[in-house]
N, C-alpha and C. Protein backbone atom coordinates (compact mmCIF):
# COMPACT_ATOMS: atom_id res chain seq x y z
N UNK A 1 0.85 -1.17 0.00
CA UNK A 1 0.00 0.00 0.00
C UNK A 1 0.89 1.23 0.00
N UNK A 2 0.64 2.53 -0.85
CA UNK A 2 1.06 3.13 -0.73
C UNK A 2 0.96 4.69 0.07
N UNK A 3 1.88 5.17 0.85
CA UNK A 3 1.16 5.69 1.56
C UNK A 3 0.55 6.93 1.08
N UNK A 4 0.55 7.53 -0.17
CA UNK A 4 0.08 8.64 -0.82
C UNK A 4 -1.03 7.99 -1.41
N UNK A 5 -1.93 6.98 -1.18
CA UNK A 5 -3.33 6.43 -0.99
C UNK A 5 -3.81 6.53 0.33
N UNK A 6 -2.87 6.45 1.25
CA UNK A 6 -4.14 7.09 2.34
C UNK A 6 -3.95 8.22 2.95
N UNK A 7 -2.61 9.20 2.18
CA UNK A 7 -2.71 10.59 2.88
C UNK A 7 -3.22 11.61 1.93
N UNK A 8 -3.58 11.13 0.53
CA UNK A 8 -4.30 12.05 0.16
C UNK A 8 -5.67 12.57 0.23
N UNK A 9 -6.54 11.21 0.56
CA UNK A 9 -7.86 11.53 1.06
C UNK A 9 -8.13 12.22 1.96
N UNK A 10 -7.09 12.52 3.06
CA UNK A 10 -7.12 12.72 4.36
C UNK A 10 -6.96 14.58 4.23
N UNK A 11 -6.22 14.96 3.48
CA UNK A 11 -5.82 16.06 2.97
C UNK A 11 -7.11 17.12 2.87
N UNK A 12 -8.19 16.57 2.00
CA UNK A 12 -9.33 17.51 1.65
C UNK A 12 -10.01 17.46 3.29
N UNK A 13 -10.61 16.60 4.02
CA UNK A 13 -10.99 16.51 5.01
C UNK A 13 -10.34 17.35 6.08
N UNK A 14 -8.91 16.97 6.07
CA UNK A 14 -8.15 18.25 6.92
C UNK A 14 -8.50 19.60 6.85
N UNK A 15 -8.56 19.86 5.69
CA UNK A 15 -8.64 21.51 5.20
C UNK A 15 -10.11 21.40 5.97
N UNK A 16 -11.24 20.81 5.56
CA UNK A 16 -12.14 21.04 5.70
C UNK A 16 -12.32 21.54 7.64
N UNK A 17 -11.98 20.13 8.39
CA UNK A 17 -12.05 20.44 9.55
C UNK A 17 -11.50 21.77 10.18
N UNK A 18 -10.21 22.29 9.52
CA UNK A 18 -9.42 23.69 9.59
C UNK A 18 -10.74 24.71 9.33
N UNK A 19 -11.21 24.28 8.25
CA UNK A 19 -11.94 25.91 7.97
C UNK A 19 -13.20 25.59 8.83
N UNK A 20 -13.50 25.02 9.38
CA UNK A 20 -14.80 24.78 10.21
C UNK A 20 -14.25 25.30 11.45
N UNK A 21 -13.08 24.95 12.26
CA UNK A 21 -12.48 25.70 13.46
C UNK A 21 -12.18 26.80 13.56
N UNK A 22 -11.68 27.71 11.99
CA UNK A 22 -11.97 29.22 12.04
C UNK A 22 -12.78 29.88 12.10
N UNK A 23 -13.96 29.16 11.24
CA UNK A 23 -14.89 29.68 11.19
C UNK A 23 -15.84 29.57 12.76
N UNK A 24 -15.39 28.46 13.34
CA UNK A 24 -16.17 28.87 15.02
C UNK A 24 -15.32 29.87 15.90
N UNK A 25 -13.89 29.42 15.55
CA UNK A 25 -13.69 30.95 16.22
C UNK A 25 -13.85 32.12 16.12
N UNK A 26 -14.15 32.56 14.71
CA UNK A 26 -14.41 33.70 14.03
C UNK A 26 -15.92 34.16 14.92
N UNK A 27 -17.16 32.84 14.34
CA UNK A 27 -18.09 33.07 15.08
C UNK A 27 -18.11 33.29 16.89
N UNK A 28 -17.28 33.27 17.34
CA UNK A 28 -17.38 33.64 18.56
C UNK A 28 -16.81 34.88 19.20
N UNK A 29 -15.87 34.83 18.36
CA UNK A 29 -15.04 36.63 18.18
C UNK A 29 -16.03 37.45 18.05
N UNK A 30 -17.39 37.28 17.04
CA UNK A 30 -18.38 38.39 16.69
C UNK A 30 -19.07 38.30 18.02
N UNK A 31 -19.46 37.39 18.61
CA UNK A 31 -20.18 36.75 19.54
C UNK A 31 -20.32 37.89 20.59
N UNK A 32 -19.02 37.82 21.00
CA UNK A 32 -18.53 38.63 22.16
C UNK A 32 -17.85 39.67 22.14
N UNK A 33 -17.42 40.27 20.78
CA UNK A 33 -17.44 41.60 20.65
C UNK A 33 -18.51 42.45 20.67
N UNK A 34 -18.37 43.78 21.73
CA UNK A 34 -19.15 44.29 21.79
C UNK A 34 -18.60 45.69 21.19
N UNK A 35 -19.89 46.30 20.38
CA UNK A 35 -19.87 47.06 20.04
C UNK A 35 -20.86 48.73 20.83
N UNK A 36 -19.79 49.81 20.46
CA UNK A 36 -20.44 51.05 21.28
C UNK A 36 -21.52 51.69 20.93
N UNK A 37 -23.07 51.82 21.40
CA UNK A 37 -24.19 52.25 20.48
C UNK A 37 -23.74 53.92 20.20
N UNK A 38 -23.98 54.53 19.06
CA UNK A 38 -23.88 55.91 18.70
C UNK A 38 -24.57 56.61 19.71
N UNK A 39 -24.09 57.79 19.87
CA UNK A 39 -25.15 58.70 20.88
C UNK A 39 -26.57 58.96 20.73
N UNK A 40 -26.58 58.78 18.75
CA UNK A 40 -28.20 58.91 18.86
C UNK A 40 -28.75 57.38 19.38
N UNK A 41 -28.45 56.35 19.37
CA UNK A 41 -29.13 55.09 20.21
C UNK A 41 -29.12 55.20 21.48
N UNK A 42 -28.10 55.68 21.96
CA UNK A 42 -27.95 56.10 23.56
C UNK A 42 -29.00 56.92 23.64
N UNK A 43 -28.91 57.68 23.29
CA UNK A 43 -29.89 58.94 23.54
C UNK A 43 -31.63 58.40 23.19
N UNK A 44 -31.72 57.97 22.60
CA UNK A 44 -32.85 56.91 22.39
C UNK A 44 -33.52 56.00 22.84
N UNK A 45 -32.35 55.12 23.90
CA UNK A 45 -32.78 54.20 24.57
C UNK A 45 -33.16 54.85 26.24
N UNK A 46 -32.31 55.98 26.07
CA UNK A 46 -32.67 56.82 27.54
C UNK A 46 -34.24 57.26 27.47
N UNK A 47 -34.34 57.85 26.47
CA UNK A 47 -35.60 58.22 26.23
C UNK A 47 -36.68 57.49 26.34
N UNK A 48 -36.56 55.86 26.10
CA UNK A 48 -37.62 55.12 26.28
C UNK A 48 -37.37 54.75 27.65
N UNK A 49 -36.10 54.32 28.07
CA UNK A 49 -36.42 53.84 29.57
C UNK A 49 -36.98 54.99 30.32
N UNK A 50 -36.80 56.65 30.24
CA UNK A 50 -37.58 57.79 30.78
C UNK A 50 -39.27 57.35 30.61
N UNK A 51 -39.54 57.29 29.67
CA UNK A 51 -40.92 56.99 29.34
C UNK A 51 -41.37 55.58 29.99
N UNK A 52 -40.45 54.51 30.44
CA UNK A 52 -41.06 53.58 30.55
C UNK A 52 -41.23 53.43 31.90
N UNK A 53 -40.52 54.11 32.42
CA UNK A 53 -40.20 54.64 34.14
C UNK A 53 -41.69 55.24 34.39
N UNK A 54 -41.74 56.41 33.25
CA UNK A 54 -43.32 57.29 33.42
C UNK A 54 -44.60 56.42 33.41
N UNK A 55 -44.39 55.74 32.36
CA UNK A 55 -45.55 55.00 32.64
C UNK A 55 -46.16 53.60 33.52
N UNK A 56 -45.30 53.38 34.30
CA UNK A 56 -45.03 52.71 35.46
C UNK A 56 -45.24 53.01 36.96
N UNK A 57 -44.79 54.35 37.18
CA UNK A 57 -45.48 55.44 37.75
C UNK A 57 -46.91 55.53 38.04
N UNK A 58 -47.20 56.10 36.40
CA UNK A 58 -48.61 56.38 36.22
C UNK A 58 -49.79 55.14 36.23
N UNK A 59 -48.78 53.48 36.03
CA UNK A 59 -49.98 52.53 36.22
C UNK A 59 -49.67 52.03 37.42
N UNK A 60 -48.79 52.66 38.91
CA UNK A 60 -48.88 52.74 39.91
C UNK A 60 -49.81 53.27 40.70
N UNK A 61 -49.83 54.55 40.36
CA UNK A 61 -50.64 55.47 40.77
C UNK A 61 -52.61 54.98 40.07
N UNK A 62 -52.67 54.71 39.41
CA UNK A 62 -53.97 53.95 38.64
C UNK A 62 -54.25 52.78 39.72
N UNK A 63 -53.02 51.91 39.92
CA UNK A 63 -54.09 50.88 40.21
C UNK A 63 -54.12 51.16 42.14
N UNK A 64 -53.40 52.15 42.43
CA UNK A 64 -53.63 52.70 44.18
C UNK A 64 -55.25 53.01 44.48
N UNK A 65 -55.30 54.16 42.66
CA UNK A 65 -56.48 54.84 43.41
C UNK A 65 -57.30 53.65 42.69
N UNK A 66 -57.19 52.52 42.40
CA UNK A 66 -58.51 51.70 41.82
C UNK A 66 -58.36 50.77 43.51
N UNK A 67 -57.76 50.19 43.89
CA UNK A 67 -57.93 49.60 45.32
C UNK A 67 -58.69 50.74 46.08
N UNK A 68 -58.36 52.02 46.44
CA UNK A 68 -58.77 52.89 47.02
C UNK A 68 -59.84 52.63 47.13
N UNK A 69 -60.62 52.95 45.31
CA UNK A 69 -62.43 53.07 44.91
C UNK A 69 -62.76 51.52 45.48
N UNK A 70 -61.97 50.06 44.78
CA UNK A 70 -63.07 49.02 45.79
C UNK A 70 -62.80 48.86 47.05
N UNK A 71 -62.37 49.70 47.60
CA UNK A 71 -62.45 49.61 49.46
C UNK A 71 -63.66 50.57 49.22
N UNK A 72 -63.30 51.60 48.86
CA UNK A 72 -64.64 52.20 49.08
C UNK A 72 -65.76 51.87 49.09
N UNK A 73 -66.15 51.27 47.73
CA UNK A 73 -67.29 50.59 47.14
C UNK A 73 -67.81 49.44 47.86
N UNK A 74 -66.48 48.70 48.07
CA UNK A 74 -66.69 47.66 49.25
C UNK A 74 -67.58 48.30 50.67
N UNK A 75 -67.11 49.26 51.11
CA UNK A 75 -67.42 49.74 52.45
C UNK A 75 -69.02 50.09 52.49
N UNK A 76 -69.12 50.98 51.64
CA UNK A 76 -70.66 51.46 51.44
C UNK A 76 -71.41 49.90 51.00
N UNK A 77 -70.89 49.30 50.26
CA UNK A 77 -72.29 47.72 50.10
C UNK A 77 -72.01 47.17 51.44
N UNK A 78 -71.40 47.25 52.18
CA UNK A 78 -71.08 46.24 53.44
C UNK A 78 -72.15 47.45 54.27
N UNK A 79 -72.03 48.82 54.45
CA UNK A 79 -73.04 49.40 54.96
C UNK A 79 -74.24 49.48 54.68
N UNK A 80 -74.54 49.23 53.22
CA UNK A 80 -76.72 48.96 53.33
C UNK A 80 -76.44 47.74 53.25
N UNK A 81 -75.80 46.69 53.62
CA UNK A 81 -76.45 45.47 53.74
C UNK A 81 -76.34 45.58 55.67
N UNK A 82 -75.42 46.02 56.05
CA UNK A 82 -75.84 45.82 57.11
C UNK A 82 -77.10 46.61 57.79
N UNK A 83 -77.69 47.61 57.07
CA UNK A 83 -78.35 49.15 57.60
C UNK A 83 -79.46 48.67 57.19
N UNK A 84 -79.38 47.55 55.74
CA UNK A 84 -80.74 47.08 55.02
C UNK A 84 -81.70 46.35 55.47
């Protein structure tokens, strides 16, 4: 047997496995590089977390005064049933 019958097959497969290991390291290099957002994204994303802060707030404040109204509501039916 000669051995340039079984090291040439081996040859294309090599390469192959090579470019498959760059290519995962490559893919992981992008992976975990991080990139810096421009000021207008910065500035953008502030803006929504401002707004999202606000409206969090405001469905704080909503659902206080909605407990508030069924205590209330509660209180007065608990008074004509008892008065009734």
């Amino acid at each position: 047997m000669n051995p340039a019958d079984v090291l040439l097959p081996l040859i294309p497969i090599t390469l192959i496995i090579s470019v498959a290991v760059v290519a995962v390291k490559i893919a992981r290099l992008r992976a975990t590089r991080r990139e810096v957002p421009s000021a207008d994204v910065t500035a953008r994303i502030e803006a929504l977390e401002n707004s999202v802060q606000g409206l969090q707030q405001a469905l704080t404040e909503t659902q206080e005064r909605l407990d508030f109204t069924e205590r209330l509501l509660s209180k007065s039916r608990e008074e004509r049933r008892i008065n009734g």
